[in-house]
Each structure stands twice: as C-alpha cells, then as structure tokens.
Protein backbone atom coordinates (compact mmCIF):
# COMPACT_ATOMS: atom_id res chain seq x y z
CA UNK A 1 -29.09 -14.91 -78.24
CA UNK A 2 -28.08 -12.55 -75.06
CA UNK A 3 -28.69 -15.03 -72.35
CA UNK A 4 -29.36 -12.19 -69.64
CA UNK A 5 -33.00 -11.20 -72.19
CA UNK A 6 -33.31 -14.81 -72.22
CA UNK A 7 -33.36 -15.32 -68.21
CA UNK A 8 -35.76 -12.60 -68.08
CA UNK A 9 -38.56 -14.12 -70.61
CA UNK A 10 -38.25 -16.82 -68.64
CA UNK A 11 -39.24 -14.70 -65.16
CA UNK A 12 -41.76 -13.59 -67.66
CA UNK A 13 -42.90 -16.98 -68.82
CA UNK A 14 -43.27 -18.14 -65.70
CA UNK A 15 -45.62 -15.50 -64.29
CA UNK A 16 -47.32 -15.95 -67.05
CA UNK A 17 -46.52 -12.14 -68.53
CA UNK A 18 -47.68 -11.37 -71.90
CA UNK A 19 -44.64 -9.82 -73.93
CA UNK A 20 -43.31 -9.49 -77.17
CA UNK A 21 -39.05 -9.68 -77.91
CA UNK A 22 -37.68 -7.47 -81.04
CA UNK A 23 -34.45 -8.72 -81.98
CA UNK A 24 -32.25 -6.21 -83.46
CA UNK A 25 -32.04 -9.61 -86.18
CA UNK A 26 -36.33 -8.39 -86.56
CA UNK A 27 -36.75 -6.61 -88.75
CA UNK A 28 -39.84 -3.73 -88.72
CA UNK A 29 -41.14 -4.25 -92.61
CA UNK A 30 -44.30 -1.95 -92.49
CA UNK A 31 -46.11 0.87 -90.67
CA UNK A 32 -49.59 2.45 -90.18
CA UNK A 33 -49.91 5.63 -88.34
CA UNK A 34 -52.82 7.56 -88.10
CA UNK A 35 -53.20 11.11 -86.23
CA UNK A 36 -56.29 12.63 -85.30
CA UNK A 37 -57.38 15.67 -82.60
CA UNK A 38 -58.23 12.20 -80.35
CA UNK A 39 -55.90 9.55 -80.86
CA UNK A 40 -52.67 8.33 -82.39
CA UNK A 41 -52.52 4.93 -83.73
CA UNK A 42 -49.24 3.34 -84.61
CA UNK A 43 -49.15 -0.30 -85.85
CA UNK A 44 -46.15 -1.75 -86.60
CA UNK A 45 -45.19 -5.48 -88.63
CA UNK A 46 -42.39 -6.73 -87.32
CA UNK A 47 -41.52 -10.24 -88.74
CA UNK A 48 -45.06 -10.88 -90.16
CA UNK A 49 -47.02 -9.74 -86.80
CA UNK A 50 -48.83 -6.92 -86.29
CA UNK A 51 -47.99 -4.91 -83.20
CA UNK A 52 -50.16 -2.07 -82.09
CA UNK A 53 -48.22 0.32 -80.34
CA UNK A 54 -50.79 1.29 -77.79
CA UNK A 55 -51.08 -1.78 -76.30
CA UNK A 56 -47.66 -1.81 -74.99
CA UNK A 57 -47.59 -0.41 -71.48
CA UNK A 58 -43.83 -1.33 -70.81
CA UNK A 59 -40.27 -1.43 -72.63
CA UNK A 60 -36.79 -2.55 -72.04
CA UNK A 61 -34.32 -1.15 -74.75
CA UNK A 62 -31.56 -4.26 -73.96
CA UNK A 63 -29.06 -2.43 -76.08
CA UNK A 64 -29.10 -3.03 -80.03
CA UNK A 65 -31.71 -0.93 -82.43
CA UNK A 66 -34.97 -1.45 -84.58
CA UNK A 67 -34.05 -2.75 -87.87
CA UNK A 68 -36.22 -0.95 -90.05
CA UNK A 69 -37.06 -1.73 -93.50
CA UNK A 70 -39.83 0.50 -94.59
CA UNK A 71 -40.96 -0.47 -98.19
CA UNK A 72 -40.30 1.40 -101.33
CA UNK A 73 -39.38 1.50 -104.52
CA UNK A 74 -37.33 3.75 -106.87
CA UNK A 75 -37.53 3.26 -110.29
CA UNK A 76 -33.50 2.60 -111.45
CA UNK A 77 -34.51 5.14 -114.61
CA UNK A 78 -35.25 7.38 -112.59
CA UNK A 79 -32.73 10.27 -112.72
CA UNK A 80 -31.58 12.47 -109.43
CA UNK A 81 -31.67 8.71 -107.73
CA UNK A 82 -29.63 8.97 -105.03
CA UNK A 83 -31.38 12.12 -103.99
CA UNK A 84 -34.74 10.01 -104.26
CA UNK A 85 -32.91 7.84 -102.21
CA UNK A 86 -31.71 10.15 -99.35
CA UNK A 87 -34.66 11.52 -98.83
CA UNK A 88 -36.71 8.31 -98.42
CA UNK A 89 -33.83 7.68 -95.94
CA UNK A 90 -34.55 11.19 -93.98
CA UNK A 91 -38.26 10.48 -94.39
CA UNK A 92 -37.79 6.50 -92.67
CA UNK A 93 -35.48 8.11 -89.47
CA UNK A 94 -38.26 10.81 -89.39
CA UNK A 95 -40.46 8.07 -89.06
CA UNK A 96 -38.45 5.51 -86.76
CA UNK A 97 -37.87 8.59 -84.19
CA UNK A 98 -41.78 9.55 -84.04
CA UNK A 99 -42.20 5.66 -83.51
CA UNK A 100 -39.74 6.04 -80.53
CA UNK A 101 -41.10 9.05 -79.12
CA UNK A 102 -44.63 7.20 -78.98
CA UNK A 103 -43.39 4.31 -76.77
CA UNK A 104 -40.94 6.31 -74.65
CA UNK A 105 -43.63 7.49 -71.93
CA UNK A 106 -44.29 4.17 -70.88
CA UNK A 107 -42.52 2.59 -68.41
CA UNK A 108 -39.41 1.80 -69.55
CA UNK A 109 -35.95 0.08 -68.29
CA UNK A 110 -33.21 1.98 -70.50
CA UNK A 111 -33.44 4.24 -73.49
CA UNK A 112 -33.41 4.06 -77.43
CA UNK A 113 -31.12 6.93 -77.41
CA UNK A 114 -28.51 5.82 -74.88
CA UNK A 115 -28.42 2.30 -75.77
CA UNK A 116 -24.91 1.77 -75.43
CA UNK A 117 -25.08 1.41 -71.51
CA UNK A 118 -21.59 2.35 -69.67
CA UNK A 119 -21.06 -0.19 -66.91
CA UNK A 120 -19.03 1.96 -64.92
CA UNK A 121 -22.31 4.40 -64.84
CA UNK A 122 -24.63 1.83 -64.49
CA UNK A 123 -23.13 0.62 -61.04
CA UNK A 124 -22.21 4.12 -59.82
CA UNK A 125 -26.17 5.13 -60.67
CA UNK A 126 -26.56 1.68 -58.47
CA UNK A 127 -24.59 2.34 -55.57
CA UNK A 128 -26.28 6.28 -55.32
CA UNK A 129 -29.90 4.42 -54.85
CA UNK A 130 -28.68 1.95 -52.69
CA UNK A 131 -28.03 -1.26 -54.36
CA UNK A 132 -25.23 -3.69 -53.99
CA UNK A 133 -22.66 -3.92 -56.67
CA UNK A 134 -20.35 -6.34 -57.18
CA UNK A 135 -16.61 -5.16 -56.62
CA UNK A 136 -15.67 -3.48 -60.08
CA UNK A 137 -11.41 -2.83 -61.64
CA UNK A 138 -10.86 -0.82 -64.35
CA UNK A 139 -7.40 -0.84 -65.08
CA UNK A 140 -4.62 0.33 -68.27
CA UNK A 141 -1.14 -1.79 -66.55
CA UNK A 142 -1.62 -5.42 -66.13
CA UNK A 143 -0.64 -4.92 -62.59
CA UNK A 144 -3.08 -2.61 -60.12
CA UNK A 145 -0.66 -2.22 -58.57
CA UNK A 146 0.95 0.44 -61.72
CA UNK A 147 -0.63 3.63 -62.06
C-alpha cells in the first residue's frame, strides 16, 4: 500500500471524513449510466459496492488508473472475433473517459490524464505559489561537482 494515501485516510479518519479509496488493485466490474435533458446518473461497482458518481464532491488521482473490467461476452464461434473484440475495447475507453470527464469538475488534487506526476514540476509549481520545498539534486555524474 502507498503509505503517503495511507497517512492521509488517516487525517481523514480522524476528522471523521466520509471517503471511499480505489486501488488501481479495484477493479470497476459494472456500470449504469443514464442521460436525460435533466440529469446524468453514473453508478459505478467497484469491488462489490455501488458508487454513485454524484455523490462524490472531491477526488485525488494519487497516480495509478481505474482498472476496468466491463462485462461481456463473445461467443469463441463467433467469426471476425478479434474485431468483436476491439471494438468492445474502443466502446469500454469510450466509456472509462466519459466516466472521467463526469468526476473531473469536482474538486480535485491531480488529474486522470497526467497521472504520472514529475517531481521536479511539482516543487517548481510549489515554490511559484509560495511553498517551502525541501532542497532538491538532480544529477547524471556521481559527483555534483561534474557537469
């Protein structure tokens, strides 16, 4: 388990914060979506719960992605089966990116799309708002002192 997600559950835990952690391990194994002129209605099951989209009013995307395992079945007679296949596939990332786009306006610490954070960014984003950073090297030579 990342221990830094772990250290914040328990900040959440403790002021008594009502939250829900997705694993990149969980795995998403069915979806209900319904759009009307009113509303839109997503309801996912991830690991035997039912989460309802809408009441979620805040995200952190810790890096990893939602493993999604929408159910179907393909009949192994069936010929043209990998193109059966493929599009399923297209159909399922259709599906995972309107899922996305549904949770992204809330308020939200990172970003499905740019999960793969770049700790040289994240501190110089840091130090431009005005927060301390701990003293950072990057070096190629085992010495700094070779350039």
């Amino acid at each position: 388990m990342d221990q830094s997600t772990s250290d914040v559950i328990d900040w959440l835990l403790f002021y008594q914060k009502d939250f829900i952690r997705i694993n990149e391990t969980d795995e998403i194994r069915g979806c209900n979506v319904n759009v009307d002129n009113k509303n839109v209605s997503v309801i996912l099951n991830i690991n035997g719960k039912e989460v309802n989209l809408s009441e979620i009013d805040s995200i952190w995307f810790r890096r990893g992605h939602l493993n999604h395992s929408f159910p179907f079945s393909i009949n192994s007679d069936i010929c043209f089966l990998s193109d059966i296949a493929n599009y399923l596939n297209r159909e399922s990332v259709s599906l995972l990116d309107f899922i996305i786009s549904i949770i992204s306006p809330t308020k939200r610490l990172g970003d499905y799309y740019h999960r793969n954070s770049n700790k040289l960014l994240s501190l110089n984003t840091a130090k431009k708002v005005g927060l301390d950073i701990p003293p950072t090297h990057v070096g190629t030579c085992k010495s700094e002192n070779n350039m």
